[in-house]
PDB file of N, CA and C in Angstrom:
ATOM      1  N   UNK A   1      32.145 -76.171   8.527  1.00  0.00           N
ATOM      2  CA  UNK A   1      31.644 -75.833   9.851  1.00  0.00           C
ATOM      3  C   UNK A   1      30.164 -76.197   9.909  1.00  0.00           C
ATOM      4  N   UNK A   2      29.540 -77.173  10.742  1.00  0.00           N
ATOM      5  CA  UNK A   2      28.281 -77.362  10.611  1.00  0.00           C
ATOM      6  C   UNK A   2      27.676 -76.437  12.014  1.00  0.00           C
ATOM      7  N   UNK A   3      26.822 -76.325  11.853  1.00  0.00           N
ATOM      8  CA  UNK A   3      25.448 -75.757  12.634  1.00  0.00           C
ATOM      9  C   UNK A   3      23.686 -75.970  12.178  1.00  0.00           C
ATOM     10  N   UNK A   4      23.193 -75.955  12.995  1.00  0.00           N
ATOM     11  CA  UNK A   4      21.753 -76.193  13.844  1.00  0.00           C
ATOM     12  C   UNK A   4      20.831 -74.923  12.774  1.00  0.00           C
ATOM     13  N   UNK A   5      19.826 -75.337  12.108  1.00  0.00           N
ATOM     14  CA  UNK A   5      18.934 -74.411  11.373  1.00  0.00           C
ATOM     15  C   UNK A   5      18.851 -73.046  12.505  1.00  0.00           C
ATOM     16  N   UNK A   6      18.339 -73.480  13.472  1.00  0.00           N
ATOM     17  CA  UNK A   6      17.877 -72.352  14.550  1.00  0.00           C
ATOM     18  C   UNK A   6      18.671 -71.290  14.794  1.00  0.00           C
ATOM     19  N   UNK A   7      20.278 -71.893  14.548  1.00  0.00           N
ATOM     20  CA  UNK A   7      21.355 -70.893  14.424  1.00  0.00           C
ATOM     21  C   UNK A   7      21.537 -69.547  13.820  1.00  0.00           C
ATOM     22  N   UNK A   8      20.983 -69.944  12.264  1.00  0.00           N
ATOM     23  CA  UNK A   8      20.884 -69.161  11.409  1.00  0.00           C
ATOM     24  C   UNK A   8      19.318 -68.366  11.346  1.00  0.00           C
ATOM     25  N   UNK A   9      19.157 -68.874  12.058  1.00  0.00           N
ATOM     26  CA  UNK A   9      17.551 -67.572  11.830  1.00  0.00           C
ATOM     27  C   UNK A   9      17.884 -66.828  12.210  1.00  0.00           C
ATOM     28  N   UNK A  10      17.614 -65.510  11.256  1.00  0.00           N
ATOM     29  CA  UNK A  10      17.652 -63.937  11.315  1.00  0.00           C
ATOM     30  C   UNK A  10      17.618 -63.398  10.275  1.00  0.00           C
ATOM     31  N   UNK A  11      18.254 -61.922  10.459  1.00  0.00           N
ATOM     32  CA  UNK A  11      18.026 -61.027   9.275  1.00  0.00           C
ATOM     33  C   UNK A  11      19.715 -60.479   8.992  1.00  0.00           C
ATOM     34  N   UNK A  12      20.185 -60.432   7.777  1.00  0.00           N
ATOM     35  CA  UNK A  12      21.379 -60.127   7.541  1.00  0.00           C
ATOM     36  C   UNK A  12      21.487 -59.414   6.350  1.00  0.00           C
ATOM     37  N   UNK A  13      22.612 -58.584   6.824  1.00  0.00           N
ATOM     38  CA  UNK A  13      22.794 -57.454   5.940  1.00  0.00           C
ATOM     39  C   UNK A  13      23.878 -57.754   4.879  1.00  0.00           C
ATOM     40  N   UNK A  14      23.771 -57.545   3.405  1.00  0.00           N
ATOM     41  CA  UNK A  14      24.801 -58.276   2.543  1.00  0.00           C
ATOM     42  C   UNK A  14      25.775 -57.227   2.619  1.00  0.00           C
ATOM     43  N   UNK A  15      27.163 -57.546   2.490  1.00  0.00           N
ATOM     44  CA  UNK A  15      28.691 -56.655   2.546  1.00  0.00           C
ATOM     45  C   UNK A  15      29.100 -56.099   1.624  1.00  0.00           C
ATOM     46  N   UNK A  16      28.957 -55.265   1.075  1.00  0.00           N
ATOM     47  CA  UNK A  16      29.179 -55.026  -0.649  1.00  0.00           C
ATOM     48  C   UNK A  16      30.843 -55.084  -0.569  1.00  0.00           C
ATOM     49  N   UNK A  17      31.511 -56.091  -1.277  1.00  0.00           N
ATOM     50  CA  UNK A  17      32.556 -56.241  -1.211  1.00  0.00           C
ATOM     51  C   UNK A  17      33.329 -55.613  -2.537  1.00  0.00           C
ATOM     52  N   UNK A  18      34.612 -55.814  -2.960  1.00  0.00           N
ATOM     53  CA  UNK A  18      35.388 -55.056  -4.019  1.00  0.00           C
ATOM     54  C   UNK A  18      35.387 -56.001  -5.203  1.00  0.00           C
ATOM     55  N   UNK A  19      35.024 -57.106  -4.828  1.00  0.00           N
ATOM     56  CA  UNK A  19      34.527 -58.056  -5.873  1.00  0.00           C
ATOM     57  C   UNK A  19      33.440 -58.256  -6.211  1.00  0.00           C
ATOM     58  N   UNK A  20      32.557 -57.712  -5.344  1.00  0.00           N
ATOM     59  CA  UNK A  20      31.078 -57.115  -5.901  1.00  0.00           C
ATOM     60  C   UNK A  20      30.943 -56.055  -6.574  1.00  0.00           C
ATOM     61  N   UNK A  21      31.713 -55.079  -5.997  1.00  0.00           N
ATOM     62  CA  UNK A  21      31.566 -53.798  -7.064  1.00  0.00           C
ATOM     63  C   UNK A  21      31.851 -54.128  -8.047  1.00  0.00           C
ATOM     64  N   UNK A  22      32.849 -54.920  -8.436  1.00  0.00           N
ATOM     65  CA  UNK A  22      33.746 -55.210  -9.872  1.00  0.00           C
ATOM     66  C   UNK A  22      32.569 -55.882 -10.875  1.00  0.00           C
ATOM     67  N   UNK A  23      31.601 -56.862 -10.446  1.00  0.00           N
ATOM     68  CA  UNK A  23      30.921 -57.749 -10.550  1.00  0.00           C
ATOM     69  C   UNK A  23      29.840 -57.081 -11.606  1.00  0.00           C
ATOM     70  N   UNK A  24      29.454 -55.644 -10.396  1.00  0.00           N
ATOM     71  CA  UNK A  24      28.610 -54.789 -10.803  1.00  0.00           C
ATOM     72  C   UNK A  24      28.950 -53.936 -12.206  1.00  0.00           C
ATOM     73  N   UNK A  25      30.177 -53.369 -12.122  1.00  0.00           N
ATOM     74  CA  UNK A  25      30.448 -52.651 -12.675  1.00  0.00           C
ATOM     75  C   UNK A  25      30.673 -53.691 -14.512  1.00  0.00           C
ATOM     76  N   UNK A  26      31.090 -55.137 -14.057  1.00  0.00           N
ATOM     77  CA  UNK A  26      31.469 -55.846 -15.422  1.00  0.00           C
ATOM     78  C   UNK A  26      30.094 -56.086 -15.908  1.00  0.00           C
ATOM     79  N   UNK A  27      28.953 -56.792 -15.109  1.00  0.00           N
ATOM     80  CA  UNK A  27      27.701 -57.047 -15.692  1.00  0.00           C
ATOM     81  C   UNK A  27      26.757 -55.958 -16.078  1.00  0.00           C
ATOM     82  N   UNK A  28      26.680 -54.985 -15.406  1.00  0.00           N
ATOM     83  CA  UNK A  28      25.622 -54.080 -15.460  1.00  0.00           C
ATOM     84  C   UNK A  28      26.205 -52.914 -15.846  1.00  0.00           C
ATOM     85  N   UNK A  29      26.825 -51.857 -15.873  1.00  0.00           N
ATOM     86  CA  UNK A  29      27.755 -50.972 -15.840  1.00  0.00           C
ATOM     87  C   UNK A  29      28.235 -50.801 -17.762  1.00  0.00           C
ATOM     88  N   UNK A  30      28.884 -51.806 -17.607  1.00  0.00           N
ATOM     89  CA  UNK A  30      29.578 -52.070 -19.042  1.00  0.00           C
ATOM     90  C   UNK A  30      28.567 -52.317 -20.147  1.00  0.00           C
ATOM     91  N   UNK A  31      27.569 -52.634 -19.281  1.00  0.00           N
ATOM     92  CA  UNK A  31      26.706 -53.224 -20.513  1.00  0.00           C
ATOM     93  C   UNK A  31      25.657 -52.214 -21.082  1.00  0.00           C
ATOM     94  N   UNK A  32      25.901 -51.271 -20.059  1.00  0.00           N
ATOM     95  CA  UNK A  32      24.603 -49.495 -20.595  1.00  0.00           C
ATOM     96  C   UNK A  32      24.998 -49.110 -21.435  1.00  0.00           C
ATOM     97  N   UNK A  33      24.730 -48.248 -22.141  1.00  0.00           N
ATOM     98  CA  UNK A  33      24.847 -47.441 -22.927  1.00  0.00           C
ATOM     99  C   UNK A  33      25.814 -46.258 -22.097  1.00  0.00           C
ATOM    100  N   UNK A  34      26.892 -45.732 -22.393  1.00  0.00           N
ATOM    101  CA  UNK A  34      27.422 -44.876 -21.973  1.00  0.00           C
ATOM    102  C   UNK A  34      26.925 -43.806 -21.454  1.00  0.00           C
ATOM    103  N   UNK A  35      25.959 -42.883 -21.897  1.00  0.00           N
ATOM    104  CA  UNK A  35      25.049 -41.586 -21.104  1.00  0.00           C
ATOM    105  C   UNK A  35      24.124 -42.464 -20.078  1.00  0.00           C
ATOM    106  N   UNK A  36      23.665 -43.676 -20.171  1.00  0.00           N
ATOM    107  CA  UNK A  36      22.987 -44.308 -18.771  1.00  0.00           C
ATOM    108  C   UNK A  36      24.067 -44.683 -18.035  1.00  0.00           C
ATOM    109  N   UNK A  37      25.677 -45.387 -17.919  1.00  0.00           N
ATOM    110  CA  UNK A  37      26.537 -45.668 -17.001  1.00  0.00           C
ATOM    111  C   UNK A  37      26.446 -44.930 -15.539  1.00  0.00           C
ATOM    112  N   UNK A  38      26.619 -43.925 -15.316  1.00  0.00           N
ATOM    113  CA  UNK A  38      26.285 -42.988 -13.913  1.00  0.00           C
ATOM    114  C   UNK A  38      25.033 -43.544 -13.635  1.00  0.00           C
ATOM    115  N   UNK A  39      24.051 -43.462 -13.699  1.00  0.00           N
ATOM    116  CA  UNK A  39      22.734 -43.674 -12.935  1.00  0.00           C
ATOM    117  C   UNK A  39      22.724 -45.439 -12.997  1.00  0.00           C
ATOM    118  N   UNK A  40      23.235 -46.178 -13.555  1.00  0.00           N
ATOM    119  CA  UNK A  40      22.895 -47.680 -13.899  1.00  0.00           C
ATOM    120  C   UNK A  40      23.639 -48.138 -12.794  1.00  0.00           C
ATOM    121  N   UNK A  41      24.981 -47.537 -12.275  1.00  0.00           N
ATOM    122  CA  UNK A  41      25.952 -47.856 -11.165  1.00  0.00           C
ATOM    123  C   UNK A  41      25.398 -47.307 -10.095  1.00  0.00           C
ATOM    124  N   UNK A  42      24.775 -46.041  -9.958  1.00  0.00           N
ATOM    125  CA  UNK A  42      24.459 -45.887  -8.450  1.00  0.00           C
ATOM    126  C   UNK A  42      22.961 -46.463  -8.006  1.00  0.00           C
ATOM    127  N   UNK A  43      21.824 -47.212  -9.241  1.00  0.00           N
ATOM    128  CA  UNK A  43      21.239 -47.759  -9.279  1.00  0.00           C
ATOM    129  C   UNK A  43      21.461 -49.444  -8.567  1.00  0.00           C
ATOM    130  N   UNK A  44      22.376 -49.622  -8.875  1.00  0.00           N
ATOM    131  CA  UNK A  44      22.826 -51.100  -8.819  1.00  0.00           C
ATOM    132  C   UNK A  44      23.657 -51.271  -7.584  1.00  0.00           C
ATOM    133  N   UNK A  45      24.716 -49.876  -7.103  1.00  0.00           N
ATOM    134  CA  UNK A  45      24.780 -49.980  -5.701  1.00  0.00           C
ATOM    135  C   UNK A  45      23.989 -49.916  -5.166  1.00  0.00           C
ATOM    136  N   UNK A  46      23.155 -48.691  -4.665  1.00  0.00           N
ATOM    137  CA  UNK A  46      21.781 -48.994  -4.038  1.00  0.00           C
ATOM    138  C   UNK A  46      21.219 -49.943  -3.765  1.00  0.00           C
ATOM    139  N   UNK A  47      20.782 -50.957  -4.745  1.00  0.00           N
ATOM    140  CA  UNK A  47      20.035 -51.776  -4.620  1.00  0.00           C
ATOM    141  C   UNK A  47      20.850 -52.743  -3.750  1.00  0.00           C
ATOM    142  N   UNK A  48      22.448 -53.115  -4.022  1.00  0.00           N
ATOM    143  CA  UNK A  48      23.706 -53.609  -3.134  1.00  0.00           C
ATOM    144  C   UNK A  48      23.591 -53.775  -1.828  1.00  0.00           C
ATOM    145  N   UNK A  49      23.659 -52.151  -1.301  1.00  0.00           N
ATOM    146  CA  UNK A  49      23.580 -51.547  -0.035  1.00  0.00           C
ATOM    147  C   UNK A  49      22.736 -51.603   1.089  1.00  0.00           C
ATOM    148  N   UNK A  50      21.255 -51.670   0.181  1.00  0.00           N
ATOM    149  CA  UNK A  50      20.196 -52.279   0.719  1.00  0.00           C
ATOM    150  C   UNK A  50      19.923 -53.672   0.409  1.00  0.00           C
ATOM    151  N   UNK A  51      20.657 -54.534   0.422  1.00  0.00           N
ATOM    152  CA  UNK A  51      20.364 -56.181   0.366  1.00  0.00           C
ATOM    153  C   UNK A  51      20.360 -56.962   1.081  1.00  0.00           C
ATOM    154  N   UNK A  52      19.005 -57.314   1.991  1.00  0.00           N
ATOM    155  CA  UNK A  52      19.461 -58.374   3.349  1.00  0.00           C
ATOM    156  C   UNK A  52      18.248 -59.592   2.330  1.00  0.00           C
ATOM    157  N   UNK A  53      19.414 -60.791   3.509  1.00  0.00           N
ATOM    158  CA  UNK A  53      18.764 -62.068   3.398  1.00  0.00           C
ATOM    159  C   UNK A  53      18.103 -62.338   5.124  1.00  0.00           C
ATOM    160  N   UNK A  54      16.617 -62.820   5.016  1.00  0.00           N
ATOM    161  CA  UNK A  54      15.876 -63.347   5.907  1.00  0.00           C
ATOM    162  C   UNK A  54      15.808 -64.143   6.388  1.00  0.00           C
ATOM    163  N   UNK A  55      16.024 -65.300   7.133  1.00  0.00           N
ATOM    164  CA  UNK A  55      15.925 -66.563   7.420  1.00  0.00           C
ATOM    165  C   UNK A  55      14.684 -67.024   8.740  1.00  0.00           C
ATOM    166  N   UNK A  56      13.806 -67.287   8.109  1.00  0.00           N
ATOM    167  CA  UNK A  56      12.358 -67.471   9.338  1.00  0.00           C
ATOM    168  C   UNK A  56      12.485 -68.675  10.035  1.00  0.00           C
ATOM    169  N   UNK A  57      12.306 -68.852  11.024  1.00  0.00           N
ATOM    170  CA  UNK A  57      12.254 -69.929  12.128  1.00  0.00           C
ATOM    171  C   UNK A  57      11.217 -70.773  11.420  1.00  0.00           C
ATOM    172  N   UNK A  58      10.351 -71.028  10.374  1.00  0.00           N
ATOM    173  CA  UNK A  58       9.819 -71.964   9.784  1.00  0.00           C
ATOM    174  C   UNK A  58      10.120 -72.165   8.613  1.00  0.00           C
ATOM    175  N   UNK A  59      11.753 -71.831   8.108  1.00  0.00           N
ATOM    176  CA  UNK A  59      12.499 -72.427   6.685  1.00  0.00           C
ATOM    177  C   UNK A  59      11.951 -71.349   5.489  1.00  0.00           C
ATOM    178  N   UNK A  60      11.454 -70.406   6.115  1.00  0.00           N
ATOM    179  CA  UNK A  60      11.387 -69.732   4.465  1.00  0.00           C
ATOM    180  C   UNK A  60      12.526 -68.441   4.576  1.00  0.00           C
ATOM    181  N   UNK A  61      13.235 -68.664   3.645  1.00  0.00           N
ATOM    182  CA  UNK A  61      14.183 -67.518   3.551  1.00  0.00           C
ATOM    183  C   UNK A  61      13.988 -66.913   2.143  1.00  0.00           C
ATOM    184  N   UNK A  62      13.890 -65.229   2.364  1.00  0.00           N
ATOM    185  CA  UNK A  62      13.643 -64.155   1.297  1.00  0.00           C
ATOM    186  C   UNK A  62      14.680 -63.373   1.663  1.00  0.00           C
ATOM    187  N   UNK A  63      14.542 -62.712   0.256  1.00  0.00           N
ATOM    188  CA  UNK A  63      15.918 -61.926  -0.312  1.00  0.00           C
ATOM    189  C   UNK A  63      15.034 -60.033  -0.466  1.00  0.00           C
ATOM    190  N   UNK A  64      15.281 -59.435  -0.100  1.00  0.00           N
ATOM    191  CA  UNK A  64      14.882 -58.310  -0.067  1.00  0.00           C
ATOM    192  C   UNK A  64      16.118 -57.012  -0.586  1.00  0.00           C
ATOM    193  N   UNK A  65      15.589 -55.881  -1.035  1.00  0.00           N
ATOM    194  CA  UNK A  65      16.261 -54.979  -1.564  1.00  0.00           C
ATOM    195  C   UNK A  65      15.649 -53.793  -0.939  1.00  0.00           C
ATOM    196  N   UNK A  66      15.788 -53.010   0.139  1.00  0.00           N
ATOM    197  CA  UNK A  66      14.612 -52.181   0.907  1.00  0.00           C
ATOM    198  C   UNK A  66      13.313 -52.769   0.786  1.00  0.00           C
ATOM    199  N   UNK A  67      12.364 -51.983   0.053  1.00  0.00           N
ATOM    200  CA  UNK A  67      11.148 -52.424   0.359  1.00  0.00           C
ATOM    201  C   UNK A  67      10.780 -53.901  -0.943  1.00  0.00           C
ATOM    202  N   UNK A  68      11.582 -53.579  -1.487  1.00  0.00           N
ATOM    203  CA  UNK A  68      11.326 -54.611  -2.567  1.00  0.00           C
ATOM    204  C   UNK A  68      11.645 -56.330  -2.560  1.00  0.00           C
ATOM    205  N   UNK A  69      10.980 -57.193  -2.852  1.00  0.00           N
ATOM    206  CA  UNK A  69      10.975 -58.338  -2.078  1.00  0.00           C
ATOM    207  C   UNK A  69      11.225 -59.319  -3.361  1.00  0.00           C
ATOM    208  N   UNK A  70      12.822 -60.171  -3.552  1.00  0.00           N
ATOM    209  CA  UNK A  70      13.505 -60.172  -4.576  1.00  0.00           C
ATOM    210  C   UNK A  70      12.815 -61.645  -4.755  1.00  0.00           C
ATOM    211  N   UNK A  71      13.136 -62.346  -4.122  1.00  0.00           N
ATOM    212  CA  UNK A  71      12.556 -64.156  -4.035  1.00  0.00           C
ATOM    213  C   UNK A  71      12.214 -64.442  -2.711  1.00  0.00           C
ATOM    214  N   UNK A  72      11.387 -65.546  -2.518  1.00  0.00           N
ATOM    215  CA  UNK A  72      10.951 -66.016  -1.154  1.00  0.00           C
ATOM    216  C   UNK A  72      10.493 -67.353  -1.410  1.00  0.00           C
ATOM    217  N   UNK A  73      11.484 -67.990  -0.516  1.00  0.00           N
ATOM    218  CA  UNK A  73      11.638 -69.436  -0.779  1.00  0.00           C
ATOM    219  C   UNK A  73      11.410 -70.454   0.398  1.00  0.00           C
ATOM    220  N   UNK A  74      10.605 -71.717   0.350  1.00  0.00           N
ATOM    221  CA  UNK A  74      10.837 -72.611   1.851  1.00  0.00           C
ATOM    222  C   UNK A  74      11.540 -73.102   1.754  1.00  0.00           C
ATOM    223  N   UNK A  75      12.532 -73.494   2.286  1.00  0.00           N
ATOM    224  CA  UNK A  75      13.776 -74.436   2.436  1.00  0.00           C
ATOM    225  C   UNK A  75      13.867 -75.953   3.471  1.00  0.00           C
ATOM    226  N   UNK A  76      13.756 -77.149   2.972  1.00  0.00           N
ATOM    227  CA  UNK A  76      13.450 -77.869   3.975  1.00  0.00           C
ATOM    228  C   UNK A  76      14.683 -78.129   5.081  1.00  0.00           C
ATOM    229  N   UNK A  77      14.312 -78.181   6.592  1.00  0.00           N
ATOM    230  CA  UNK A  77      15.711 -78.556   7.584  1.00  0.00           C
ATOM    231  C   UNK A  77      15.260 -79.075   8.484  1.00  0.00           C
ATOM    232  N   UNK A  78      16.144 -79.476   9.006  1.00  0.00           N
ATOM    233  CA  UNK A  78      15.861 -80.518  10.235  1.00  0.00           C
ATOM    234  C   UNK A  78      16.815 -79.925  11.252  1.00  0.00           C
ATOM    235  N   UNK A  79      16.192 -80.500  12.373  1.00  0.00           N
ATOM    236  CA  UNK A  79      16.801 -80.172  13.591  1.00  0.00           C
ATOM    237  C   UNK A  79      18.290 -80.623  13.906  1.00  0.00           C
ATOM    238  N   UNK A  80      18.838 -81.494  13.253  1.00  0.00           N
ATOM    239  CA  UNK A  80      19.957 -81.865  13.157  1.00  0.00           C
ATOM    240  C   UNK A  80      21.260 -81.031  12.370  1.00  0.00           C
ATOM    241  N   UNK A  81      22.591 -81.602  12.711  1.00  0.00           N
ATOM    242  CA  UNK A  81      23.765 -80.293  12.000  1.00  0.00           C
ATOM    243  C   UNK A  81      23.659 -80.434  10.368  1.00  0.00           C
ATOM    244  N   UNK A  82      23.933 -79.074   9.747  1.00  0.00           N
ATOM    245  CA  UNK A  82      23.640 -78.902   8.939  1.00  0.00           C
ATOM    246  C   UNK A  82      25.232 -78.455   8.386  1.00  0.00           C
ATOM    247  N   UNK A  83      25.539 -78.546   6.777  1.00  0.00           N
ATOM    248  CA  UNK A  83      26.892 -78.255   6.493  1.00  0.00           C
ATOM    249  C   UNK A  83      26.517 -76.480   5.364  1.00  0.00           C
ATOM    250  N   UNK A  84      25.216 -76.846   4.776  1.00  0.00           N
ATOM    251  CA  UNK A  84      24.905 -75.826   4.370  1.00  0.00           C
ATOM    252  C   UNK A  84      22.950 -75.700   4.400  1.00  0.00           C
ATOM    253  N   UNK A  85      22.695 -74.652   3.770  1.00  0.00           N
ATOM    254  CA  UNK A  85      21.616 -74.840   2.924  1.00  0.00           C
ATOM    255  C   UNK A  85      21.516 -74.620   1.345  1.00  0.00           C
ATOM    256  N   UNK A  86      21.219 -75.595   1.130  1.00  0.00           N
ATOM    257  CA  UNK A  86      20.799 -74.745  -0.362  1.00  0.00           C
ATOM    258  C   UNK A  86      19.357 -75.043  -1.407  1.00  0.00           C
ATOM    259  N   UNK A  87      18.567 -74.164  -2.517  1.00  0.00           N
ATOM    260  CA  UNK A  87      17.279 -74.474  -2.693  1.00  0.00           C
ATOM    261  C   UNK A  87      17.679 -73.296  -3.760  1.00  0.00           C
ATOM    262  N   UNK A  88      16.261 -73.475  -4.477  1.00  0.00           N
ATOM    263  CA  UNK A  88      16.585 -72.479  -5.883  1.00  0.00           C
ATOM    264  C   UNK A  88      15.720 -71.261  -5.751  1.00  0.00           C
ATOM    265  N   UNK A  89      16.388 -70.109  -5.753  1.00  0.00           N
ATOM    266  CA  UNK A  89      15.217 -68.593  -5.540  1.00  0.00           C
ATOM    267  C   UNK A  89      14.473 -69.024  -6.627  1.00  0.00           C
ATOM    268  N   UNK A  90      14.897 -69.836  -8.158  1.00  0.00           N
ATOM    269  CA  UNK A  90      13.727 -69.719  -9.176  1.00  0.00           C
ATOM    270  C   UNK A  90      14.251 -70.736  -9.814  1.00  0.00           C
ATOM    271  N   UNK A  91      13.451 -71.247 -10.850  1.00  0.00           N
ATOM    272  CA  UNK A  91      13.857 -72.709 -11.529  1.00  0.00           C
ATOM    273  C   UNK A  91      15.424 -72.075 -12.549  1.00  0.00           C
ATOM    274  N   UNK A  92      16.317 -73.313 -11.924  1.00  0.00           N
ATOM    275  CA  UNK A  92      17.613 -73.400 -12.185  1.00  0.00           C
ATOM    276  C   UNK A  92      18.612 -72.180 -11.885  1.00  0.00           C
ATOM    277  N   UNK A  93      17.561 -71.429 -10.865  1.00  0.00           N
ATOM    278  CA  UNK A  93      18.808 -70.691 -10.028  1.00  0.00           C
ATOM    279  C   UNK A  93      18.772 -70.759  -8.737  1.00  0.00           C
ATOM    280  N   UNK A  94      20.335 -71.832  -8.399  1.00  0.00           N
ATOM    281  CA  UNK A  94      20.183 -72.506  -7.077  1.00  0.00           C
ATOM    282  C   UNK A  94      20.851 -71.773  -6.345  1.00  0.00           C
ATOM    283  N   UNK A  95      21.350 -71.698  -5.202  1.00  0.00           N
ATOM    284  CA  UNK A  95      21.888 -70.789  -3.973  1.00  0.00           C
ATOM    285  C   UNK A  95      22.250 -71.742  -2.747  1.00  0.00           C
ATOM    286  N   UNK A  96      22.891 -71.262  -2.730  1.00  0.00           N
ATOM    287  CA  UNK A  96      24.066 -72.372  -1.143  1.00  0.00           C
ATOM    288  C   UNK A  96      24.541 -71.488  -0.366  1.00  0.00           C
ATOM    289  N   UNK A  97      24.332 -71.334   0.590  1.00  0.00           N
ATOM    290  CA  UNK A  97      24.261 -70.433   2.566  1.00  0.00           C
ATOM    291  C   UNK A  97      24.980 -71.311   3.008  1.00  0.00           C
ATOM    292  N   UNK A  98      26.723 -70.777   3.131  1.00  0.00           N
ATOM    293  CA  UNK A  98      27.295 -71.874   4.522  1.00  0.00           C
ATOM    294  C   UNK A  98      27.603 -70.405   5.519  1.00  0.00           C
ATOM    295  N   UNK A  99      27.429 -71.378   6.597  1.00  0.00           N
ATOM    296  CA  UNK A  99      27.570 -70.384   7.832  1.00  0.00           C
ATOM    297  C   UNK A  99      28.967 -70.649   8.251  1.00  0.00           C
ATOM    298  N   UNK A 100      30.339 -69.420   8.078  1.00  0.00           N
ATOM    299  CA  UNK A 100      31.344 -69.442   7.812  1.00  0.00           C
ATOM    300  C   UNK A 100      31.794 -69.058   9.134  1.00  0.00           C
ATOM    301  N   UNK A 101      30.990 -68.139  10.076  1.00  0.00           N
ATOM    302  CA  UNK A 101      31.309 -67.839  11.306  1.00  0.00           C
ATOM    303  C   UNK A 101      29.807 -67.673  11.932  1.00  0.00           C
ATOM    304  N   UNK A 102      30.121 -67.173  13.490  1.00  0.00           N
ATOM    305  CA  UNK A 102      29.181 -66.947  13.978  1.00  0.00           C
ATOM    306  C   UNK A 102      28.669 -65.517  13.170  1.00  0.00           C
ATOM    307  N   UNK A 103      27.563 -65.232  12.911  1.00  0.00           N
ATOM    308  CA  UNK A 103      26.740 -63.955  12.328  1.00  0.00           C
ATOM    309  C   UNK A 103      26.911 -63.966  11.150  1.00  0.00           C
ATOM    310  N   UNK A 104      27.530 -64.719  10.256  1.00  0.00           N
ATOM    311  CA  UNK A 104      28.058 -64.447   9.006  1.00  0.00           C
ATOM    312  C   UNK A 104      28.016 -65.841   7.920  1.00  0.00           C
ATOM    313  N   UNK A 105      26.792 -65.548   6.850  1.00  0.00           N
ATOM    314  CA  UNK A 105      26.740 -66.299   5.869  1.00  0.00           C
ATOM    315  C   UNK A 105      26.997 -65.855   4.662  1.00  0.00           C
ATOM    316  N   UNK A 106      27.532 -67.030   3.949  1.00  0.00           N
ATOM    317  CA  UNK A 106      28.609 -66.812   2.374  1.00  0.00           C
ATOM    318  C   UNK A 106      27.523 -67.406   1.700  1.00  0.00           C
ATOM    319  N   UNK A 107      26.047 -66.713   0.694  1.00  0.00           N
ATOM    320  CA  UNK A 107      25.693 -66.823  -0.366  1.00  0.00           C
ATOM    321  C   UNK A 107      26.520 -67.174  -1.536  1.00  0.00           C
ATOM    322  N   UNK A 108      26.575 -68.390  -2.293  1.00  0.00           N
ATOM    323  CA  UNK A 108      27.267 -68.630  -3.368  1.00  0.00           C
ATOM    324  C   UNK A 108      25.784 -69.261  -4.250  1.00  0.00           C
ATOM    325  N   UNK A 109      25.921 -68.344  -5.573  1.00  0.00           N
ATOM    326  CA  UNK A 109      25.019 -69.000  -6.815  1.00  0.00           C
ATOM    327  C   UNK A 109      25.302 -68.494  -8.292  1.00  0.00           C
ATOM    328  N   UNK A 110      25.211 -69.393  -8.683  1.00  0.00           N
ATOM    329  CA  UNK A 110      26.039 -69.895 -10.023  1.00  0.00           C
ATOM    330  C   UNK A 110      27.357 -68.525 -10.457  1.00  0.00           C
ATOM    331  N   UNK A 111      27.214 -67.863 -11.702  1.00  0.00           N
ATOM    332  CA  UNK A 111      28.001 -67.016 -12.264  1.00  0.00           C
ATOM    333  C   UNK A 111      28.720 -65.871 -11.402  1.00  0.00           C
ATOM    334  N   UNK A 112      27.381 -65.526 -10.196  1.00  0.00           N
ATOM    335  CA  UNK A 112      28.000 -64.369  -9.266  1.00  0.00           C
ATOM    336  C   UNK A 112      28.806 -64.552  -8.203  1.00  0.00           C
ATOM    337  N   UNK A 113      29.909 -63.392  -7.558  1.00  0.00           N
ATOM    338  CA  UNK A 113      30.708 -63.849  -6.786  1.00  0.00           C
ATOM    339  C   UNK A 113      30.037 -64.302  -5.753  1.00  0.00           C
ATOM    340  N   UNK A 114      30.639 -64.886  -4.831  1.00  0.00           N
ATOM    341  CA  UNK A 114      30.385 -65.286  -3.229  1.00  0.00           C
ATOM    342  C   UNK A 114      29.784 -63.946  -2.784  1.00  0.00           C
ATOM    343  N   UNK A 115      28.974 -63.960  -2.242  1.00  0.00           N
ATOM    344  CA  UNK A 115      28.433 -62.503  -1.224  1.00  0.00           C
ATOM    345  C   UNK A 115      28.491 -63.170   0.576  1.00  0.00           C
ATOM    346  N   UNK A 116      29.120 -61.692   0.926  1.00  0.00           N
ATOM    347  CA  UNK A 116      29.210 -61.717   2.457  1.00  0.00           C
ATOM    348  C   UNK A 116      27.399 -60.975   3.112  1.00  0.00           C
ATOM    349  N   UNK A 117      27.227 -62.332   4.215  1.00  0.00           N
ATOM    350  CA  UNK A 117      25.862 -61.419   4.780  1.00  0.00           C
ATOM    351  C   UNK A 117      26.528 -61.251   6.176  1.00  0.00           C
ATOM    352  N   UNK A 118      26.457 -60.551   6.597  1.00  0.00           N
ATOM    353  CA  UNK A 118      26.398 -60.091   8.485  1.00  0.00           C
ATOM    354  C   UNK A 118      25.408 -60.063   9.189  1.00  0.00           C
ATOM    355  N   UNK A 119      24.840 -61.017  10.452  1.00  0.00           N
ATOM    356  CA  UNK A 119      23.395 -60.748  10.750  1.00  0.00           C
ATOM    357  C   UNK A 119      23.328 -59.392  11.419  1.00  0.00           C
ATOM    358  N   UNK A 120      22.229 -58.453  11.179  1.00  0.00           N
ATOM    359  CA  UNK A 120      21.938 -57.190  11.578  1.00  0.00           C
ATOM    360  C   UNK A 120      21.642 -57.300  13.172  1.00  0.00           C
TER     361      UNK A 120
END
């Protein structure tokens, strides 16, 4: 599905899906120490729950966790249709935004599942 940069400017809220929890629970979760497991999971939802992606009308899109401000990146685009975006939050971790519907972009980067955003 292609679309127009201008399309996608906004602010969107990520979906914590059941393959995210799982995600959570296999990477982070499993990997505590058993007496930290409880606080490491509602740590890591949290941070989930509160996860929007930004997209600025001058190509810089940041990743935020409430107040905490995860990566912030320029992305180059043109006024012309676009099939995705993609650019690296940090060296050799790249990220690809296709806009799957109207309000709704599918973050895909490397090992982690697909994440659903909804624009707010």
């Amino acid at each position: 599905m292609g679309f127009r940069f201008a399309e996608v400017v906004g602010r969107y809220r990520l979906q914590v899906s059941n393959e995210l929890r799982a995600f959570i629970e296999e990477r982070f979760v499993e990997a505590a120490p058993s007496c930290d497991r409880d606080n490491v999971r509602s740590e890591a939802l949290a941070e989930a729950l509160a996860a929007e992606l930004v997209i600025e009308a001058d190509g810089t899109v940041s990743s935020r966790a409430g107040e905490q401000e995860l990566y912030r990146v320029r992305v180059a685009h043109t006024e012309g249709e676009l099939s995705e975006l993609s650019f690296d939050k940090a060296p050799g971790l790249s990220v690809r935004l296709l806009f799957s519907a109207p309000n709704v972009l599918i973050a895909m980067q490397g090992d982690k599942p697909s994440m659903t955003f909804q624009r707010c």
